[in-house]
Protein backbone atom coordinates (compact mmCIF):
# COMPACT_ATOMS: atom_id res chain seq x y z
CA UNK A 1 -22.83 39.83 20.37
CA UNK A 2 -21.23 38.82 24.00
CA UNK A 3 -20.20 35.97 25.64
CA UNK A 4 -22.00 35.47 28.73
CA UNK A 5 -18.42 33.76 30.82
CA UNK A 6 -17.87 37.81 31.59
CA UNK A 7 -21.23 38.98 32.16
CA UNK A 8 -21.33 40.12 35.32
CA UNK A 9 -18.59 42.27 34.65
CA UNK A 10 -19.94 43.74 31.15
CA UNK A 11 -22.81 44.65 33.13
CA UNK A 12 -21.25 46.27 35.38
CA UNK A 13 -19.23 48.16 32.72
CA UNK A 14 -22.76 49.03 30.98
CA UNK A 15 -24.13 50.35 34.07
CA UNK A 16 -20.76 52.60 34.66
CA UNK A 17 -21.24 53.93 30.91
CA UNK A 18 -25.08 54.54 31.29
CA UNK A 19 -23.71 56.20 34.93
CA UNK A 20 -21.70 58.39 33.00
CA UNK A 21 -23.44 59.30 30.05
CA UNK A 22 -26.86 60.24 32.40
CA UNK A 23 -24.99 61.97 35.27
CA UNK A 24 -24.68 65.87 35.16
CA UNK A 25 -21.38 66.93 34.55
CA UNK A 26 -19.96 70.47 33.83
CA UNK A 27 -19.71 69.61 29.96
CA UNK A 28 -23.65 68.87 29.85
CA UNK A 29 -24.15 72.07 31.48
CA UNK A 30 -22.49 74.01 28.86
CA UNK A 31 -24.31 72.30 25.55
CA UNK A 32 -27.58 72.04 27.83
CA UNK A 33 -28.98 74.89 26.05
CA UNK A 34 -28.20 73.39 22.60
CA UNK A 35 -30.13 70.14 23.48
CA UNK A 36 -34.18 69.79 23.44
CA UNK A 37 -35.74 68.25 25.99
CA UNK A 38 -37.97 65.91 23.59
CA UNK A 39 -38.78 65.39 19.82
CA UNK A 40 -41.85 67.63 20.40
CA UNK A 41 -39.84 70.49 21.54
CA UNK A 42 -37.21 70.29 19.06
CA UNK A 43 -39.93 70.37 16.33
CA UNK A 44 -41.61 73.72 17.57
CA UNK A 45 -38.15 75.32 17.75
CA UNK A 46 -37.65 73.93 14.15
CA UNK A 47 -40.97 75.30 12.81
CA UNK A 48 -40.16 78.75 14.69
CA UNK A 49 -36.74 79.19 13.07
CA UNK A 50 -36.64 76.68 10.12
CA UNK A 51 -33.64 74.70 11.39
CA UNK A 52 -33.67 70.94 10.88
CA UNK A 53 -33.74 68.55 14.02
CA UNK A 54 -31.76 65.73 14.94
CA UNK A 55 -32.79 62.68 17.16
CA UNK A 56 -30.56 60.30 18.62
CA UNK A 57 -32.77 57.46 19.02
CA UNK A 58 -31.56 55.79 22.07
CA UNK A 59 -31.77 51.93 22.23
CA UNK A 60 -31.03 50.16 25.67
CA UNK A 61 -29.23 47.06 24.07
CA UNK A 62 -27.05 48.93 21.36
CA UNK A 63 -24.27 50.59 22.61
CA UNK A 64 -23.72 52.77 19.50
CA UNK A 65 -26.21 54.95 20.77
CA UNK A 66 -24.44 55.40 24.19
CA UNK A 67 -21.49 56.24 22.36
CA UNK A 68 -23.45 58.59 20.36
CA UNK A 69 -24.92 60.39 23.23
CA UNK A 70 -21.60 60.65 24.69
CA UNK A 71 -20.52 62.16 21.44
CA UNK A 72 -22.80 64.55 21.37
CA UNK A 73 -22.92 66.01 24.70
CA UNK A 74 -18.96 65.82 24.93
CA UNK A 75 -17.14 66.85 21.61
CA UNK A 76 -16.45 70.13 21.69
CA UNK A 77 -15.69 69.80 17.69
CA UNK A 78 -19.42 69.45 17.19
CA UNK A 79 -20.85 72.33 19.29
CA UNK A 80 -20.58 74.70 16.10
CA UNK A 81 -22.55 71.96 13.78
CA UNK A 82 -24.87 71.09 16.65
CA UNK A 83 -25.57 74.60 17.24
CA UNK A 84 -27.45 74.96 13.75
CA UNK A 85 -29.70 72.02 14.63
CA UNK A 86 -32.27 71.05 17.29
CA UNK A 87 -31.18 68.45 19.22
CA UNK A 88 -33.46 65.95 20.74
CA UNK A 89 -32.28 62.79 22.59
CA UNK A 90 -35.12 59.95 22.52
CA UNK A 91 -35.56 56.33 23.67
CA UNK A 92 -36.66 54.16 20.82
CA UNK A 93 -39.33 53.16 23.21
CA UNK A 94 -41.02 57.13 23.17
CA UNK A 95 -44.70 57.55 22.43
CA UNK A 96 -43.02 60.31 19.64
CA UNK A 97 -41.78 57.88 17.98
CA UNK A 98 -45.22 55.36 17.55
CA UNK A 99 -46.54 57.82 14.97
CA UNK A 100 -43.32 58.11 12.89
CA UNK A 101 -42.59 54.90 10.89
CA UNK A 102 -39.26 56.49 9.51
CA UNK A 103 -37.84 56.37 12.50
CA UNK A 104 -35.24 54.00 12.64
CA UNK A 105 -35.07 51.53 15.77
CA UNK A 106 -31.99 53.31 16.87
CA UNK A 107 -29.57 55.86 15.18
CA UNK A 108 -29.90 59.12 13.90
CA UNK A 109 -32.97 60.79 12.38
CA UNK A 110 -32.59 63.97 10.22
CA UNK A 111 -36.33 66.32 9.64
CA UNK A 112 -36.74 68.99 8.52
CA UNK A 113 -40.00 71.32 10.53
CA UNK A 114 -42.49 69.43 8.64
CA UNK A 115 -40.99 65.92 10.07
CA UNK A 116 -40.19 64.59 6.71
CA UNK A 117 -36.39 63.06 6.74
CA UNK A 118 -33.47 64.08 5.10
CA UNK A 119 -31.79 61.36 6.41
CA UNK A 120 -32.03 57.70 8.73
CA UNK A 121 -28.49 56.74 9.57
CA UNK A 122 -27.06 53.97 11.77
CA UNK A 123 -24.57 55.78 14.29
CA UNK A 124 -21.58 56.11 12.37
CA UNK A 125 -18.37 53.65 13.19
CA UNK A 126 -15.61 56.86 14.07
CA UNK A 127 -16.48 59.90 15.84
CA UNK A 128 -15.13 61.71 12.70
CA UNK A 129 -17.62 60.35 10.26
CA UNK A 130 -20.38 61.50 12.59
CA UNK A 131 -18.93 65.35 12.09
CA UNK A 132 -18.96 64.53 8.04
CA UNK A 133 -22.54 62.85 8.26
CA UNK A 134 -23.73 66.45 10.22
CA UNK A 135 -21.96 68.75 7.68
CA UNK A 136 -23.38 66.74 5.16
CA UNK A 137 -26.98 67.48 6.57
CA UNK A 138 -26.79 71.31 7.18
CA UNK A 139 -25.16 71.78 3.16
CA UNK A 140 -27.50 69.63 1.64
CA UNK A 141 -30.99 70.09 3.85
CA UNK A 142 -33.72 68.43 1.52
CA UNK A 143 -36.11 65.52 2.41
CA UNK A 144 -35.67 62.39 0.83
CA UNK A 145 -38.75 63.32 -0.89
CA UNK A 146 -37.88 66.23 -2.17
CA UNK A 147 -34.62 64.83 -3.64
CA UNK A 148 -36.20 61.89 -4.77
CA UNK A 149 -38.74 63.75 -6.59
CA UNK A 150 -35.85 66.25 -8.45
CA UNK A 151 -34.39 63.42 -9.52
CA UNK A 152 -36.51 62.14 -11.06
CA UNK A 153 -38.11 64.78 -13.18
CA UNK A 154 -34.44 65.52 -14.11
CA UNK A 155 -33.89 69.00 -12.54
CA UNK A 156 -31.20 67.56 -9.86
CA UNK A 157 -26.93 67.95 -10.94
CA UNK A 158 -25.35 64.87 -10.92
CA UNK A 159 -23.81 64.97 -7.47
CA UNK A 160 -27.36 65.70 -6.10
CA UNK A 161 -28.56 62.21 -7.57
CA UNK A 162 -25.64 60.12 -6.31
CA UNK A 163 -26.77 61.92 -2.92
CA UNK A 164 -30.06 60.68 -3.61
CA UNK A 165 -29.21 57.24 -3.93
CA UNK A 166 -27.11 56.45 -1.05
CA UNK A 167 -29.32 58.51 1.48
CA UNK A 168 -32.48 56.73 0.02
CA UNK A 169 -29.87 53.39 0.62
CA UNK A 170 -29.28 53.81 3.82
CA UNK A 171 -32.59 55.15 5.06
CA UNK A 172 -34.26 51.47 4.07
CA UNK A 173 -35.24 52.87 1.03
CA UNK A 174 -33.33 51.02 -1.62
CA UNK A 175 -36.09 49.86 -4.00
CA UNK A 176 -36.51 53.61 -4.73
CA UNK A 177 -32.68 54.01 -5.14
CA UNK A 178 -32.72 51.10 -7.36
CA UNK A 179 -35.21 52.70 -9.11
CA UNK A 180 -34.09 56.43 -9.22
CA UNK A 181 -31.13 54.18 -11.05
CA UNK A 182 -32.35 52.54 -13.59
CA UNK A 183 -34.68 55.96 -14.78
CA UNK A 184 -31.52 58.49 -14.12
CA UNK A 185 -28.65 55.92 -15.33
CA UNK A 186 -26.14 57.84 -13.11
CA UNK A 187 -22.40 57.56 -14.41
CA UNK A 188 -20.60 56.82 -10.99
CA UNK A 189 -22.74 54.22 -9.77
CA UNK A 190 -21.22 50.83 -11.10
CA UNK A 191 -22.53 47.64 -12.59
CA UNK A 192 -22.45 46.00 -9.27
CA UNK A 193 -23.70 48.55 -7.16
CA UNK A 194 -26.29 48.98 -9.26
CA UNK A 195 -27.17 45.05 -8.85
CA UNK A 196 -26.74 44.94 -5.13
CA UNK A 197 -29.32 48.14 -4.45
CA UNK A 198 -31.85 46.23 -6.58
CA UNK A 199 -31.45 43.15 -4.55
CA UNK A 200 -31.65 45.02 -1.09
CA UNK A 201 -34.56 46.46 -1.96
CA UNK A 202 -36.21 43.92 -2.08
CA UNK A 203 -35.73 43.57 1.88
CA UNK A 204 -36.18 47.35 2.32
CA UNK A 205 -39.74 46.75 0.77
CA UNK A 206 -40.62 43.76 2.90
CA UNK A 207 -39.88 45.75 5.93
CA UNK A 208 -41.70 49.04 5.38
CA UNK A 209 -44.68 46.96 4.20
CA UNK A 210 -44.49 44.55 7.32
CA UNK A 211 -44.37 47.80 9.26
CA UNK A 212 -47.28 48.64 7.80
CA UNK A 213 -49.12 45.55 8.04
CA UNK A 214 -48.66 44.93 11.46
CA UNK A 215 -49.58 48.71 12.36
CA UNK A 216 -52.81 48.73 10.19
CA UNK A 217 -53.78 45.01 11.87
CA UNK A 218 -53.02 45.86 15.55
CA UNK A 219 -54.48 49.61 15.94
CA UNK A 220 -58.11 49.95 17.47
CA UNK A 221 -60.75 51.56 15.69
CA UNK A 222 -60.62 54.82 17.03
CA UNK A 223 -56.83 55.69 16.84
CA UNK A 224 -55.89 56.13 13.25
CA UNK A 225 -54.83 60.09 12.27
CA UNK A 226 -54.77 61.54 9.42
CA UNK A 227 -50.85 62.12 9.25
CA UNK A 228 -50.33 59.00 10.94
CA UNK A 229 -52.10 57.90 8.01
CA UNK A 230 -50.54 59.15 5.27
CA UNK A 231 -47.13 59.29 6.50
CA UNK A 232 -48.17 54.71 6.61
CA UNK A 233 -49.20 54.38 2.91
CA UNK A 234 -46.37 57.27 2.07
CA UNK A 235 -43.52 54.65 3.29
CA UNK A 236 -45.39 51.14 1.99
CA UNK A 237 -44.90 53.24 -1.52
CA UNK A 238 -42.30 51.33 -3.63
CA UNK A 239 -41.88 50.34 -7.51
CA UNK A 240 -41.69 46.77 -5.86
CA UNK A 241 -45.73 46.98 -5.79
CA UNK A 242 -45.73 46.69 -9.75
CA UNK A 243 -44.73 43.32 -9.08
CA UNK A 244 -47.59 42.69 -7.31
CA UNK A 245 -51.73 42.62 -7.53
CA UNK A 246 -52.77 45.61 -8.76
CA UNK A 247 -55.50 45.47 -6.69
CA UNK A 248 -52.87 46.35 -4.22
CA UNK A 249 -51.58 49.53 -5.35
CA UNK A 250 -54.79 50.66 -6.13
CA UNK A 251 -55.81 50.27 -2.66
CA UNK A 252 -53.17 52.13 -0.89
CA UNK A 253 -53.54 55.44 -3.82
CA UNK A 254 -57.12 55.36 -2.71
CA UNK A 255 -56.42 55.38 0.27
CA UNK A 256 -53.87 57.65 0.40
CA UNK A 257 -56.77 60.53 -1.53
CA UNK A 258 -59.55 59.59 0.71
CA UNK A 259 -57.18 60.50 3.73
CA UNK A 260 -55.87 63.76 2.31
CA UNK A 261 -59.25 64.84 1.05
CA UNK A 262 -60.42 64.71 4.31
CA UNK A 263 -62.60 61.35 4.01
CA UNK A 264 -62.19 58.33 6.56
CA UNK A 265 -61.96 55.52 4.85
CA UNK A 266 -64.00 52.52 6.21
CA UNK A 267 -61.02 51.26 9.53
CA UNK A 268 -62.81 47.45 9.16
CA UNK A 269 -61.13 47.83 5.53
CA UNK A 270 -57.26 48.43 7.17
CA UNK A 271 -56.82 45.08 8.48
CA UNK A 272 -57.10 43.82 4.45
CA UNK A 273 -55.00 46.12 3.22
CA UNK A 274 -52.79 44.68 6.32
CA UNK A 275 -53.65 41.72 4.84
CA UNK A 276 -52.37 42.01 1.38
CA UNK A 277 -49.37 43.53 2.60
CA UNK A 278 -48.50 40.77 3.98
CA UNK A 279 -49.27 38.43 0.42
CA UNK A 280 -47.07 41.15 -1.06
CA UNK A 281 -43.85 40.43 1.66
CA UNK A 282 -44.61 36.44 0.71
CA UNK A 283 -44.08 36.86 -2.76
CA UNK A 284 -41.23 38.92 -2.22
CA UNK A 285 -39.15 37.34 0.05
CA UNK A 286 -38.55 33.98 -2.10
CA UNK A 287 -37.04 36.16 -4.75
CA UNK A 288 -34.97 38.38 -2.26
CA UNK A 289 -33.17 35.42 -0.67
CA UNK A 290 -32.34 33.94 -3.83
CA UNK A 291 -31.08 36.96 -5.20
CA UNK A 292 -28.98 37.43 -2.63
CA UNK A 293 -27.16 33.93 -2.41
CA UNK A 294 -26.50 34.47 -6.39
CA UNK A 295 -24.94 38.21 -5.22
CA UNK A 296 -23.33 36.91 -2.64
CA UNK A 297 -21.98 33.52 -4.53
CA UNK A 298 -20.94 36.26 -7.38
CA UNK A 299 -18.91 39.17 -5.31
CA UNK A 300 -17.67 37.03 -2.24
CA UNK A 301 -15.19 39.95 -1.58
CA UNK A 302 -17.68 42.62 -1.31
CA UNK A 303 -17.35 44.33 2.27
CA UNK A 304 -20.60 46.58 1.69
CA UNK A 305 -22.17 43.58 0.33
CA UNK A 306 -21.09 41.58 3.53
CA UNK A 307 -23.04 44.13 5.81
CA UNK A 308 -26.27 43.37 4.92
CA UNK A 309 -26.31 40.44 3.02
CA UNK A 310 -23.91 38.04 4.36
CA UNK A 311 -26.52 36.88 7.13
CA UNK A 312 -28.49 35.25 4.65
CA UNK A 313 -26.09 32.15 3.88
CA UNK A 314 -25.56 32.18 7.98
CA UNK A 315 -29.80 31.63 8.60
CA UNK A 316 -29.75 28.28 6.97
CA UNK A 317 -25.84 27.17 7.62
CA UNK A 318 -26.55 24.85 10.11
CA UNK A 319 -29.03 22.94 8.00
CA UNK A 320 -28.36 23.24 4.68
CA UNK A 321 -24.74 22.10 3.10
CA UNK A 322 -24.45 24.56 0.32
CA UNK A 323 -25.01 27.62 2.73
CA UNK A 324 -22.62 26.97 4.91
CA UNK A 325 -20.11 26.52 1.97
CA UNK A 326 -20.97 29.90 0.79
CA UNK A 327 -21.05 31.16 4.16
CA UNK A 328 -16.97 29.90 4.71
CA UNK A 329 -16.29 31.04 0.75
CA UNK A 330 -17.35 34.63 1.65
CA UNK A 331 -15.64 34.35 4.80
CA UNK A 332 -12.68 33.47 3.33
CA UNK A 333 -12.75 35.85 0.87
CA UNK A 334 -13.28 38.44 2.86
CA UNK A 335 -10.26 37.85 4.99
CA UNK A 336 -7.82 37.60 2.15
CA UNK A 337 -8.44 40.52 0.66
CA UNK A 338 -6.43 43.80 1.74
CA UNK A 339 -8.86 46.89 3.00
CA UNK A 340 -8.80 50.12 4.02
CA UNK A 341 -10.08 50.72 7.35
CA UNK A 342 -13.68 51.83 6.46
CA UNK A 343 -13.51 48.85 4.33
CA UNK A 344 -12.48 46.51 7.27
CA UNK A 345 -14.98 48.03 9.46
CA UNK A 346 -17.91 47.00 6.84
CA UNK A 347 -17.31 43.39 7.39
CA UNK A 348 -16.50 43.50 11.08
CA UNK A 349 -20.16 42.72 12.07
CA UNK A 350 -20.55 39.14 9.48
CA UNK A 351 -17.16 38.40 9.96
CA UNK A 352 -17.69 38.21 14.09
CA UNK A 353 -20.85 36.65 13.99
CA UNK A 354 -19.14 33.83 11.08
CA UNK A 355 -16.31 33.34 13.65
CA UNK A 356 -17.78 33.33 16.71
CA UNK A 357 -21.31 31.23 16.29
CA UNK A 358 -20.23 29.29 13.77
CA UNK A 359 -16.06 28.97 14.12
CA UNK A 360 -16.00 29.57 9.86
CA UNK A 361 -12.85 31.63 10.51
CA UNK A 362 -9.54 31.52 12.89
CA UNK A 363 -9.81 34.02 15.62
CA UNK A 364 -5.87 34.70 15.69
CA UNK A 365 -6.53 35.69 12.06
CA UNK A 366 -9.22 37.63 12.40
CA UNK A 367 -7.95 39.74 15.53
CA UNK A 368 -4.78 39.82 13.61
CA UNK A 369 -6.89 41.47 10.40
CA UNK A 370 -8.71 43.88 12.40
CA UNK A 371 -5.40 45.01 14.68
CA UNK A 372 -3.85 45.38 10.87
CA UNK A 373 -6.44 47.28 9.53
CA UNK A 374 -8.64 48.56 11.52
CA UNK A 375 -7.20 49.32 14.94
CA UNK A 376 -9.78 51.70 15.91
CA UNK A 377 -13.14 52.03 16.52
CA UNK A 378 -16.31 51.09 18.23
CA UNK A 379 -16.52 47.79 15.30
CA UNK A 380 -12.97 47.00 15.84
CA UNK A 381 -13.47 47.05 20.06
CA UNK A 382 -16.80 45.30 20.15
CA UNK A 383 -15.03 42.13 17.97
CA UNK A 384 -12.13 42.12 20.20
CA UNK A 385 -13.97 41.97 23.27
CA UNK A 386 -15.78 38.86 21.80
CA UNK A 387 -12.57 37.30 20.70
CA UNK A 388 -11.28 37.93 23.99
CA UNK A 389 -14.17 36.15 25.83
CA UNK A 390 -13.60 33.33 23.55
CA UNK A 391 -10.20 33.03 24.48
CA UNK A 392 -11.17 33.35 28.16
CA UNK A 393 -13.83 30.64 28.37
CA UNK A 394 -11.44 28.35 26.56
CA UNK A 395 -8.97 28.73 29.32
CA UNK A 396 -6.56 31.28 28.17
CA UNK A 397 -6.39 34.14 29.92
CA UNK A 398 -3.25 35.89 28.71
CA UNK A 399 -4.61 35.74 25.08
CA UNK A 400 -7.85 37.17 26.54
CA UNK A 401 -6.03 39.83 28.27
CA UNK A 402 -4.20 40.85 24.91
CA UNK A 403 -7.76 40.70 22.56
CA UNK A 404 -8.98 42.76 25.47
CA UNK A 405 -5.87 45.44 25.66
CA UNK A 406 -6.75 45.46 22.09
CA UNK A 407 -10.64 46.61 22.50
CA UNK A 408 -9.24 48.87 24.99
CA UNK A 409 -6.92 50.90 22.30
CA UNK A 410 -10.08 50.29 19.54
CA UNK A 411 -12.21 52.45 21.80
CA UNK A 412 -9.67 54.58 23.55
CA UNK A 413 -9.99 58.40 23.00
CA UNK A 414 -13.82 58.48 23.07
CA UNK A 415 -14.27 56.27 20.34
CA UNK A 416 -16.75 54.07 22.61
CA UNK A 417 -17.13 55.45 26.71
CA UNK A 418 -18.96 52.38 26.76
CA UNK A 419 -17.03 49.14 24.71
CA UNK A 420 -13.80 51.12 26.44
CA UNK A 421 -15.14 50.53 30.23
CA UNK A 422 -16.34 47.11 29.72
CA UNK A 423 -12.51 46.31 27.96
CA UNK A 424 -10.98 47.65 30.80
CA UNK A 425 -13.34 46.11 33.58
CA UNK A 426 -12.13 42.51 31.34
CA UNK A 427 -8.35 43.00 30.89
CA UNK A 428 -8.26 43.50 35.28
CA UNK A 429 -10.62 40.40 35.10
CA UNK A 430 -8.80 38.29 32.81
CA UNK A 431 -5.53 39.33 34.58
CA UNK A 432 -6.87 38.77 37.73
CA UNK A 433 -6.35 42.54 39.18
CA UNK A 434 -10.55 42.77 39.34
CA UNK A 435 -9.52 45.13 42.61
CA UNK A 436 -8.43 47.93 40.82
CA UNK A 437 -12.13 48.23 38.94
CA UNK A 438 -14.10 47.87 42.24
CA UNK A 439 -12.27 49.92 44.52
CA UNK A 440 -14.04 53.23 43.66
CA UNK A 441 -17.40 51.43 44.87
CA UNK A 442 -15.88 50.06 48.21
CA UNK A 443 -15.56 53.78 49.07
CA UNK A 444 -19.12 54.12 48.49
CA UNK A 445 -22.03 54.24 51.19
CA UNK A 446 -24.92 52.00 50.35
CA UNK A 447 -27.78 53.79 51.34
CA UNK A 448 -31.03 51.60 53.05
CA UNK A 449 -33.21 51.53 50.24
CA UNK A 450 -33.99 49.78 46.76
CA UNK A 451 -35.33 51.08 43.46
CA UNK A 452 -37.51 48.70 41.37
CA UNK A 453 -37.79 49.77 38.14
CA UNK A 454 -40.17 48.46 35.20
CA UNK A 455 -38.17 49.10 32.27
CA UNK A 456 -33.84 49.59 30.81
CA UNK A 457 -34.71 53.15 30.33
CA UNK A 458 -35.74 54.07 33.68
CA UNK A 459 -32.71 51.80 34.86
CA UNK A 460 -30.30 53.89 33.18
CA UNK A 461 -32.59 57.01 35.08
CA UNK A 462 -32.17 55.48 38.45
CA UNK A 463 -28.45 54.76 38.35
CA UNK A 464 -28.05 58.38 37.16
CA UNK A 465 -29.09 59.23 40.44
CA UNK A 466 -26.04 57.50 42.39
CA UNK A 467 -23.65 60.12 43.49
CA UNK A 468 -19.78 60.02 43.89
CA UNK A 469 -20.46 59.09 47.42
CA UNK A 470 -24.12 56.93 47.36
CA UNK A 471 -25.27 54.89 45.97
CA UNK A 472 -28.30 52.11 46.27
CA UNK A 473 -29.64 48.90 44.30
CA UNK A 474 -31.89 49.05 41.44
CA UNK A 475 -33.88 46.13 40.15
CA UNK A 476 -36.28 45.24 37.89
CA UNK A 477 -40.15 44.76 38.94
CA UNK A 478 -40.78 41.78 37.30
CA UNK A 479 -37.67 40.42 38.16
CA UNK A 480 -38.22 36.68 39.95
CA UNK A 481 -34.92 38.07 41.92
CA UNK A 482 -35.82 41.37 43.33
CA UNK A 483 -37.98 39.72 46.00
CA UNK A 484 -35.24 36.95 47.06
CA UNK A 485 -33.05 40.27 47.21
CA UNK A 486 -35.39 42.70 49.08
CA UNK A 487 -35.83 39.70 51.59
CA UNK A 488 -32.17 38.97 52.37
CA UNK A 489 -31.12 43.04 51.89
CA UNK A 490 -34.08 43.75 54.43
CA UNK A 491 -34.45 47.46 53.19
CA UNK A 492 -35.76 50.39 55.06
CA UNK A 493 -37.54 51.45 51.97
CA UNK A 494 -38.50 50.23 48.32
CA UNK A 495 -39.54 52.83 45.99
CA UNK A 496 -41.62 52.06 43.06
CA UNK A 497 -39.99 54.32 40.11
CA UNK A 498 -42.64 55.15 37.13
CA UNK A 499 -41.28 54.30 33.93
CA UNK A 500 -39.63 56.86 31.90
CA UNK A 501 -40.10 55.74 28.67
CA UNK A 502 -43.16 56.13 28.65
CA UNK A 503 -43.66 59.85 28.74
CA UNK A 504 -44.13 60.25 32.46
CA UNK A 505 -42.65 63.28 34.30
CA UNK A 506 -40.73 61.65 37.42
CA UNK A 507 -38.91 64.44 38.15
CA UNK A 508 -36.16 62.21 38.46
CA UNK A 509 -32.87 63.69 39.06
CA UNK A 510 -29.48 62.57 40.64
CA UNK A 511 -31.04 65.35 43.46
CA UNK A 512 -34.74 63.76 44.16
CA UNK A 513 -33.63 60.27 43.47
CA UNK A 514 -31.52 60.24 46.52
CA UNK A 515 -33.74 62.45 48.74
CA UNK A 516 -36.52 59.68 47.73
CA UNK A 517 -34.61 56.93 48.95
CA UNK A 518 -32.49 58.35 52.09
C-alpha cells in the first residue's frame, strides 16, 4: 500500500534490499550448508533423515518475505532451530509449487517428508515471533491431518486441540476448525471466537474450492497426476459441502477412490466437477458476506476480527451508505480502544487501508496510536511510510520527515532490511539531503552493457550481480521503455537473461553476471 509521489525512490530502496538480501556475504556463507537449494532437494534430505522442511515462499511484491529471507540467512538466534529443518527458499512463481495447492502465495510452509503441512503461516510481524512459530513446529511436528484427525476421534489432550484449531485457522482452513469446534466443544475457545471461525470459513471454503475449480477447468488432458490429484479433492474437502448438492460431495469421494485405486477417472468429467465448484462458491459467498457485516456490526473492537474481515464493509463503501458507516464505526472503534502491541499490529493493515483510501480516520491519530503502541515492527513501518507520503504529497515535508523517522525506528534492528532502506532513502528525500543516499552509486562504474530481464525474480537475480564497484542497468523485456533506453544509452552489449523463475539453470552469479556483460 504506497503512494506513488516517492516512487522512484521506494524503488530504488527495493532494489538496494533485493541487492542485499541476493548478494553473497560472509553470513550466507556460514548457514549455506543449512539452506537447500530448492523444494525438491529439501524433500529428499527430509525423506533421508525424517526432518520436516521449511519454505519461504518468496513473493516479488510483498516485502515480508524479503524480510523473512533476511531473517533467515542473518539471525544467528535461529541457526540452532534452522539446523533441525531443511530449508528451502522458493519464488511463489516455482514450477514446485504448481502441484501443491497448500502452498500459500507467500509465507511460510511447514511438511513433513511426505509433503503434507503442519503448518501455512503468513511471515510473522517481529523477528521474535518467527523463533516461537519455529519452536512451535519442531515440538509439535504433526500434519494438519494428522491432528485434525486425533481430534476428532477424541485421542488428542486439550492443548493439542486448541493447536489444532488455530493452525487449521491460519492455514485457510477454518471451516474445519469451526468444525473440529463444534464436535470437540473445547473450553478455552470463547463464544466469539467460536462465531468468527465459523464465519471465516466460509471464505476459507470459497477459496480452496475456487482453487480447485479453476485448476480442474484450465489443465489439458494429459497433465493430471495422481497426487496432484488427490492432494486437489483432499483440500476442496470441507463440512461446508453439506450445505450443498449432494451430488457434489459424492462426486469429489468418487473421485477421490477412483484416483487412489489406481483408476483414471474420465478428464472430460473435471471441468464439471470445476463446474459445480464453482455453484458451490455462489451459494456460499451471499451468506459469508452477510455474516460478516452482522460480526463485524456486533464486535466493532475486535483487532483479529479487523484482519480479515474488516475489508468487507470497505468493498462496497463507496457505493453503499450503510457500509461505509460500518466501515467508520469499526474504525472508530478500533482506535479508541487501548491494545497491546500484538493487538495493535492486528489492525494495522484495515486501519491503513480505512485511512489512507478512504480518509475514515485522522492520520495524526493514527501515527500517534501506532508510535503509542506499537513502535516496532515491519506493520508499524510499512503504515508510517504511507502516512508519511501522505503528508508529503500534501505539501508537508517536515511532518513527512517525522512519519518517516518513525518507519525508520519501526524497522530498525532488522525488523524490516527492506521497509528500513526505503524509510531512510524518504526521510533524506523529504528533508531534502537525497545526496547522502546516492553517493555510494556516484562512486560506482557503469559498465557498457544492459540486462533485459522477463520477469521480478530474475530482476532481483540480475541486480545481485552488481558488485561494490559495477554495476549496469537492468530492464524489463516487455518494457515499452527499454528500447527508448537502449537507444539513447547506446550499449556495447544487451544480454538477454533467461528467467529464473521458471526453473532454468542460468548459472547466474554476482561472478558470470559481470563477466557476461563486461
Amino acid at each position: 500500500m504506497r503512494i506513488t509521489s516517492l516512487s522512484t525512490w521506494v524503488v530504488v530502496a527495493l532494489v538496494a534490499a533485493a541487492l542485499s538480501c541476493a548478494r553473497e556475504r560472509p553470513a550466507d556463507r556460514r548457514i549455506a550448508l543449512a539452506l537447500q537449494p530448492d523444494l525438491a532437494s529439501a524433500m529428499t534430505a527430509a525423506n533421508i533423515d525424517g526432518k520436516p522442511v521449511l519454505a519461504l515462499i518468496r513473493d516479488d511484491g510483498d516485502a515480508a518475505t524479503i524480510d523473512c529471507e533476511t531473517w533467515l540467512r542473518e539471525d544467528l538466534s535461529l541457526r540452532p532451530l534452522l539446523a533441525r529443518m531443511h530449508v528451502a527458499i522458493v519464488w511463489h512463481l516455482s514450477p514446485e509449487l504448481a502441484q501443491c495447492i497448500t502452498a500459500p502465495g507467500s509465507g511460510l510452509l511447514a511438511m513433513n517428508a511426505a509433503g503434507r503441512a503442519i503448518v501455512l503461516e503468513d511471515v510473522p510481524p517481529m523477528r521474535t515471533h518467527l523463533a516461537t512459530l519455529l519452536s512451535d513446529i519442531l515440538e509439535h511436528p504433526e500434519t494438519l491431518d494428522q491432528a485434525y484427525a486425533a481430534a476428532i476421534d477424541g485421542s488428542a489432550r486439550s492443548a493439542a486441540v486448541s493447536r489444532t484449531i488455530l493452525r487449521l485457522d491460519h492455514a485457510g482452513r477454518a471451516d474445519q476448525a469451526a468444525e473440529l469446534i463444534r464436535k470437540t466443544d473445547p473450553s478455552g475457545v470463547e463464544a466469539a471466537k467460536r462465531e468468527e471461525v465459523a464465519v471465516k470459513g466460509r471464505f476459507h471454503a470459497m477459496r480452496r474450492w475456487n482453487h480447485l475449480a479453476r485448476a480442474l477447468k484450465g489443465r489439458s488432458a494429459a497433465a493430471p497426476t495422481t497426487d496432484w490429484l488427490i492432494a486437489q479433492i483432499d483440500a476442496a474437502e470441507s463440512p461446508l459441502l453439506d450445505e450443498s448438492s449432494a451430488s457434489l460431495r459424492a462426486f469429489l469421494s468418487a473421485a477421490k477412490a477412483a484416483v487412489t485405486n489406481g483408476e483414471r477417472p474420465p478428464l472430460a468429467s473435471l471441468p464439471t466437477l470445476g463446474a459445480m465448484l464453482e455453484q458451490a462458491v455462489g451459494d456460499q459467498r451471499k451468506k459469508a458476506s452477510e455474516a460478516t457485516v452482522a460480526l463485524v456490526r456486533a464486535h466493532p473492537h475486535s483487532g483479529e476480527l479487523a484482519a480479515w474481515a474488516g475489508m468487507v464493509p470497505l468493498e462496497t463503501a463507496e457505493k453503499d451508505a450503510k457500509m461505509a458507516d460500518l466501515a467508520r464505526l469499526q474504525v472508530e472503534a478500533l482506535l479508541a480502544k487501548p491494545m497491546t502491541a500484538d493487538e495493535r499490529m492486528r489492525t494495522l493493515g484495515f486501519l491503513g487501508y480505512a485511512t489512507i483510501e478512504f480518509g475514515y480516520a485522522d492520520p495524526v491519530r493514527l501515527a500517534a496510536t501506532i508510535a503509542r503502541e506499537a513502535p516496532r515492527g515491519r506493520l508499524s513501518a510499512d503504515v508510517f511510510l504511507d502516512l508519511a507520503d501522505l503528508a508529503f504529497n500534501a505539501g508537508d515535508a517536515a511532518e513527512a520527515a517525522r512519519l518517516y523517522d518513525l518507519s525508520v525506528i519501526a524497522s530498525s534492528e532488522g525488523e524490516s532490511p527492506a521497509l528500513n532502506r526505503t524509510a531512510l532513502a524518504s526521510a533524506a528525500l523529504a528533508r531534502g539531503d537525497a545526496g547522502a543516499t546516492t553517493m555510494p552509486w556516484a562512486r560506482r562504474q557503469v559498465l557498457d552493457a544492459v540486462a533485459l530481464v522477463p520477469d521480478l525474480p530474475t530482476f532481483a537475480a540480475a541486480i545481485a550481480c552488481w558488485s561494490d564497484t559495477a554495476f549496469f542497468p537492468v530492464l524489463m523485456q516487455d518494457d515499452l521503455y527499454a528500447p527508448k533506453f537502449i537507444a539513447a544509452f547506446k550499449p556495447a552489449r544487451v544480454v538477454l537473461v533467461p528467467s529464473v523463475a521458471r526453473g532454468t539453470e542460468t548459472g547466474l552469479t554476482p561472478e558470470s553476471g559481470m563477466r557476461a556483460l563486461v
